[in-house]
Protein backbone atom coordinates (compact mmCIF):
# COMPACT_ATOMS: atom_id res chain seq x y z
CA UNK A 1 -152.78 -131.64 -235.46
CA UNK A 2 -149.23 -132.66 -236.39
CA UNK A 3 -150.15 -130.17 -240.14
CA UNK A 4 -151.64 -127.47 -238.07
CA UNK A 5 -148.59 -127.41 -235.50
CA UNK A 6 -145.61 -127.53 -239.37
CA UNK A 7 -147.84 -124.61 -240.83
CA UNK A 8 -147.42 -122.51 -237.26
CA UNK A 9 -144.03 -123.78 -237.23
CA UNK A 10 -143.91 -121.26 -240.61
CA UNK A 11 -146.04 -118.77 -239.42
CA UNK A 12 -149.25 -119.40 -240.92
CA UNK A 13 -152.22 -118.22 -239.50
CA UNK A 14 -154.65 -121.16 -238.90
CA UNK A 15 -158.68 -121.80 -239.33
CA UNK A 16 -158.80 -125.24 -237.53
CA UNK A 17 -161.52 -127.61 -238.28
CA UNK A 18 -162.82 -130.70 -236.42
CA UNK A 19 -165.97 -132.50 -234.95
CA UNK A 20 -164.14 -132.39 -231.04
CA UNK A 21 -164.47 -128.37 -229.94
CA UNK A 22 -162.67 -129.47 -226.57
CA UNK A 23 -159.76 -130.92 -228.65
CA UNK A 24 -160.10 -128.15 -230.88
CA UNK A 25 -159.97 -125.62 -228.49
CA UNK A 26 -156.52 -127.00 -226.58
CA UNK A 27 -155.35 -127.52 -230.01
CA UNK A 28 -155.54 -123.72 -231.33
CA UNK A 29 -154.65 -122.33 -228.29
CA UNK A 30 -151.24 -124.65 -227.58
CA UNK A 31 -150.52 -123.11 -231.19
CA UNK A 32 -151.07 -119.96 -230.45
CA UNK A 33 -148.99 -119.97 -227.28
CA UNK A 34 -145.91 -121.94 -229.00
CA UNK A 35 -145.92 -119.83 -232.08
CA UNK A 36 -147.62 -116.55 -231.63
CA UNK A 37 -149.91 -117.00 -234.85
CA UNK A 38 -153.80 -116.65 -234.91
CA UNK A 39 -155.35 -119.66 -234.77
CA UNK A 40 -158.89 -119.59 -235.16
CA UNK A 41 -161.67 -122.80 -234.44
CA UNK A 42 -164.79 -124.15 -236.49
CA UNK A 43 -167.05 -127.14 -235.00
CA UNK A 44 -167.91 -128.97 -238.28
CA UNK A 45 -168.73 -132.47 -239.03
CA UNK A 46 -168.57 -132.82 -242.59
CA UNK A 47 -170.95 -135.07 -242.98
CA UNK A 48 -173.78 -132.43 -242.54
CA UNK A 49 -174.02 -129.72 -244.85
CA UNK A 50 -175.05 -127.00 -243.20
CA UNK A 51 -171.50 -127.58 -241.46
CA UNK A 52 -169.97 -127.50 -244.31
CA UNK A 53 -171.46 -124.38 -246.01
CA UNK A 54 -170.67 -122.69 -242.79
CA UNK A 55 -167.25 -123.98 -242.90
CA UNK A 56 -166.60 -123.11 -246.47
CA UNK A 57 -168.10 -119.72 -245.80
CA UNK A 58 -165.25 -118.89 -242.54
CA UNK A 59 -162.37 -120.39 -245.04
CA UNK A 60 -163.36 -117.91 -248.23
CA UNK A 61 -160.24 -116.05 -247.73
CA UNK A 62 -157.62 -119.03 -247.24
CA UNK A 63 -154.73 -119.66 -249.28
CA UNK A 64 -154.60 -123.10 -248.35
CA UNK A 65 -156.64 -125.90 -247.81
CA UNK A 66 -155.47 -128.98 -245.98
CA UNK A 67 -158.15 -131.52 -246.33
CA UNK A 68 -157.62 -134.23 -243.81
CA UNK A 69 -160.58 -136.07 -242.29
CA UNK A 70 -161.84 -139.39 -241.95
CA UNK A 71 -163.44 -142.55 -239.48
CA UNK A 72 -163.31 -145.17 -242.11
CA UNK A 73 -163.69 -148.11 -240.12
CA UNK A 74 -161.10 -151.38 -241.38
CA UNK A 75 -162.86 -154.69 -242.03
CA UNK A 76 -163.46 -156.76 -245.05
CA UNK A 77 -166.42 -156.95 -247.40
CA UNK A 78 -168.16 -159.17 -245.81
CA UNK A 79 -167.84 -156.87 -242.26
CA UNK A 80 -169.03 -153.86 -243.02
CA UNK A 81 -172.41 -153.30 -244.13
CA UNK A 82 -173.93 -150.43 -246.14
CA UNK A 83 -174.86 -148.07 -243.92
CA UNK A 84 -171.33 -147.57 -242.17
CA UNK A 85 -169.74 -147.61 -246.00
CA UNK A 86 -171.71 -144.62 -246.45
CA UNK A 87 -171.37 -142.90 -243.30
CA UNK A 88 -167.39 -143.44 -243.57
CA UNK A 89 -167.32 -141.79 -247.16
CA UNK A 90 -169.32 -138.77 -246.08
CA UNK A 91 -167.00 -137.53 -244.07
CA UNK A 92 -164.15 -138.60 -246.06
CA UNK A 93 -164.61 -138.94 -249.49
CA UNK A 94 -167.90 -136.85 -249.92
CA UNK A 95 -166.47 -134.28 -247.25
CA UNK A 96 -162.98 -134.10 -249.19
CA UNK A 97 -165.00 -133.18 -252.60
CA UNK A 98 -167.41 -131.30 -251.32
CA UNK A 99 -165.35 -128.85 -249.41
CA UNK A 100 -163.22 -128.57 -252.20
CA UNK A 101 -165.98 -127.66 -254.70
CA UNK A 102 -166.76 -125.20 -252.00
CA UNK A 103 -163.33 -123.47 -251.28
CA UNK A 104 -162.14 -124.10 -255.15
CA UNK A 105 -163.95 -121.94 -256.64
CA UNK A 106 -163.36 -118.70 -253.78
CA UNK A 107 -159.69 -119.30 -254.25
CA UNK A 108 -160.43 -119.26 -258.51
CA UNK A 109 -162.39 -116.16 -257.81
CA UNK A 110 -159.02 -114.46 -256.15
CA UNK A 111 -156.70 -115.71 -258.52
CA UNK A 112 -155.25 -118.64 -256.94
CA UNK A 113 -154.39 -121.29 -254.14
CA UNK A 114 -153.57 -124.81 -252.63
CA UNK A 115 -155.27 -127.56 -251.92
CA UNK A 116 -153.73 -130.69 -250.07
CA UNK A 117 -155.61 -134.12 -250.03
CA UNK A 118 -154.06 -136.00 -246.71
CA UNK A 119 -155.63 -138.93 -248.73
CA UNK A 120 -153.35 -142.35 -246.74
CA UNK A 121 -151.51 -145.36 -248.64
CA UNK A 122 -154.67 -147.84 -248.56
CA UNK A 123 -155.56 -146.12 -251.89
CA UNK A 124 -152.45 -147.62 -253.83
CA UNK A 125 -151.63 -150.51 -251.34
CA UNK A 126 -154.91 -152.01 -251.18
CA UNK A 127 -156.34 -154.67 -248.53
CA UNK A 128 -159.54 -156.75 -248.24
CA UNK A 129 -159.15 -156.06 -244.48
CA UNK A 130 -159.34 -152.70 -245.36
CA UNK A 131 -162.07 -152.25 -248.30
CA UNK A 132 -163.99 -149.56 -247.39
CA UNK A 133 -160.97 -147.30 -246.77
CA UNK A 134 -159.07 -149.11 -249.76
CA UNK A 135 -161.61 -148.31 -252.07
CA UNK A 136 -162.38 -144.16 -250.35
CA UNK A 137 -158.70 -143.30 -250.56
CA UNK A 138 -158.56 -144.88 -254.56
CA UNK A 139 -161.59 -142.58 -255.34
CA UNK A 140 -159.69 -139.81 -253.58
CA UNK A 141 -156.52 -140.14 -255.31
CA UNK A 142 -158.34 -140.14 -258.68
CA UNK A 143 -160.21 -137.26 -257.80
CA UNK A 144 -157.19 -135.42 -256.91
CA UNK A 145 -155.32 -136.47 -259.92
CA UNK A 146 -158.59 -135.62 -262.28
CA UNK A 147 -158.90 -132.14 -260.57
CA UNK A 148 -155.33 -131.20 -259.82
CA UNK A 149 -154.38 -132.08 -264.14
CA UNK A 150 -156.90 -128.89 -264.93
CA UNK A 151 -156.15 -126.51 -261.75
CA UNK A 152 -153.37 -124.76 -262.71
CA UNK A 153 -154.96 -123.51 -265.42
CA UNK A 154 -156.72 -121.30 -262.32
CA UNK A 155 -152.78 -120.61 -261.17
CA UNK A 156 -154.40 -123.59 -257.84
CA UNK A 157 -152.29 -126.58 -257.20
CA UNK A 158 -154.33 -129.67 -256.39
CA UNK A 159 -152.11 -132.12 -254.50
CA UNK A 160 -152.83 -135.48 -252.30
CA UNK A 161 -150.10 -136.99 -250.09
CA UNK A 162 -150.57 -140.81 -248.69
CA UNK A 163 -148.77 -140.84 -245.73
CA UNK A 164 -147.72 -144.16 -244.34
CA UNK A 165 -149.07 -145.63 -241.29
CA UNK A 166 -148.81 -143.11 -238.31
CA UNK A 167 -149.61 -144.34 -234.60
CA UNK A 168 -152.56 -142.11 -234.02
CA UNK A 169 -155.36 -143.78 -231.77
CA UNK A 170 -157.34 -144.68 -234.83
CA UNK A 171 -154.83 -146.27 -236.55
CA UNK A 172 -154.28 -148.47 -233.61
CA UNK A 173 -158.01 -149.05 -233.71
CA UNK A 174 -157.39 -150.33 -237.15
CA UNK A 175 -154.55 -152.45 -236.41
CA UNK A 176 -156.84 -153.87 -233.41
CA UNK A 177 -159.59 -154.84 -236.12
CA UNK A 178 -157.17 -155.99 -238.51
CA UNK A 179 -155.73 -158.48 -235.65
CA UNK A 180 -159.11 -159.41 -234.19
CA UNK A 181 -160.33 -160.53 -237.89
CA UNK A 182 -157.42 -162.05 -238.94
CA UNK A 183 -155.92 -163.65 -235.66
CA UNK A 184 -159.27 -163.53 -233.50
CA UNK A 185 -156.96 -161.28 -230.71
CA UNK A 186 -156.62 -157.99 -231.29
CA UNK A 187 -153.76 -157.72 -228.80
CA UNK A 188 -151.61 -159.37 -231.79
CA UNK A 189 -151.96 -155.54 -233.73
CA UNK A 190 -148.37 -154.72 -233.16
CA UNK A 191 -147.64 -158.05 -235.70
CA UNK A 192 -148.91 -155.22 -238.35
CA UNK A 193 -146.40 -152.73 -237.69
């Protein structure tokens, strides 16, 4: 939300893309109100890819992609099992590269573009509390790095930014695992901060 409302801030016209249509919804149109842009919605979960083809499909004529997405749950190796490892890294890191394949080559097609990985810190800063998100935002950062040192040659900028921590609800959902695990009272979170 806080990249959708800077690019209205500028003007931009917006295709806004999230799992919750309600938050979607009150999203696009506070933008629209505030900064008299378009601002239109798409109901995707990047996980599934018929979501994502549609997705890619709405965005062919963007000029920028903002790729910012992700439930990777904290915990250390020994907390989180296979199953939610994958399900965190196909929204994330599969969703990230696969909408990217997707939207790359439309914006190669019409001579150019941006694409910005909202990748987070955990991916240089790395903590066992943190693996499975540790590990994601490392393989994002390299894939940014690997793609973005061969875009321009397509006049597209590939580009990640790692943020630092940002109170969102998830990241205090985080912090709470983070405390429970390493304190056993997840009340202590704000000791993180």
């Amino acid at each position: 939300a806080a990249a959708a409302e800077a690019f209205a801030e500028e003007g931009a016209n917006l295709l806004l893309a999230a799992r919750n249509g309600d938050q979607l919804k009150a999203l696009a149109e506070r933008l629209r109100s505030a900064h008299q842009i378009d601002a239109a919605i798409s109901v995707v979960d990047l996980r599934k890819p018929e979501d994502l083809a549609r997705l890619a499909k709405e965005a062919a004529d963007i000029d920028i992609l903002v790729n910012n997405a992700g439930d990777i749950p904290g915990g250390s190796i020994d907390k989180i099992d296979e199953a939610t490892w994958r399900h965190a890294w196909e929204l994330k890191v599969f969703g990230y590269i696969n909408l990217t394949r997707a939207v790359y080559a439309r914006m190669k097609a019409r001579g150019g573009g941006v694409i910005v990985n909202d990748i987070g810190a955990a991916g240089e800063k790395f903590d066992a509390n943190y693996i499975c998100g540790s590990a994601g935002n490392a393989a994002l950062m390299s894939f940014t790095r690997a793609l973005g040192g061969k875009s321009l040659a397509d006049n597209i900028r590939v580009v990640g930014i790692n943020p630092g921590p940002v109170g969102t609800d998830r990241h205090v959902t985080l912090l709470k695992t983070r405390a429970k695990n390493q304190f056993g009272d997840e009340n202590r979170y704000k000791e993180f901060q």
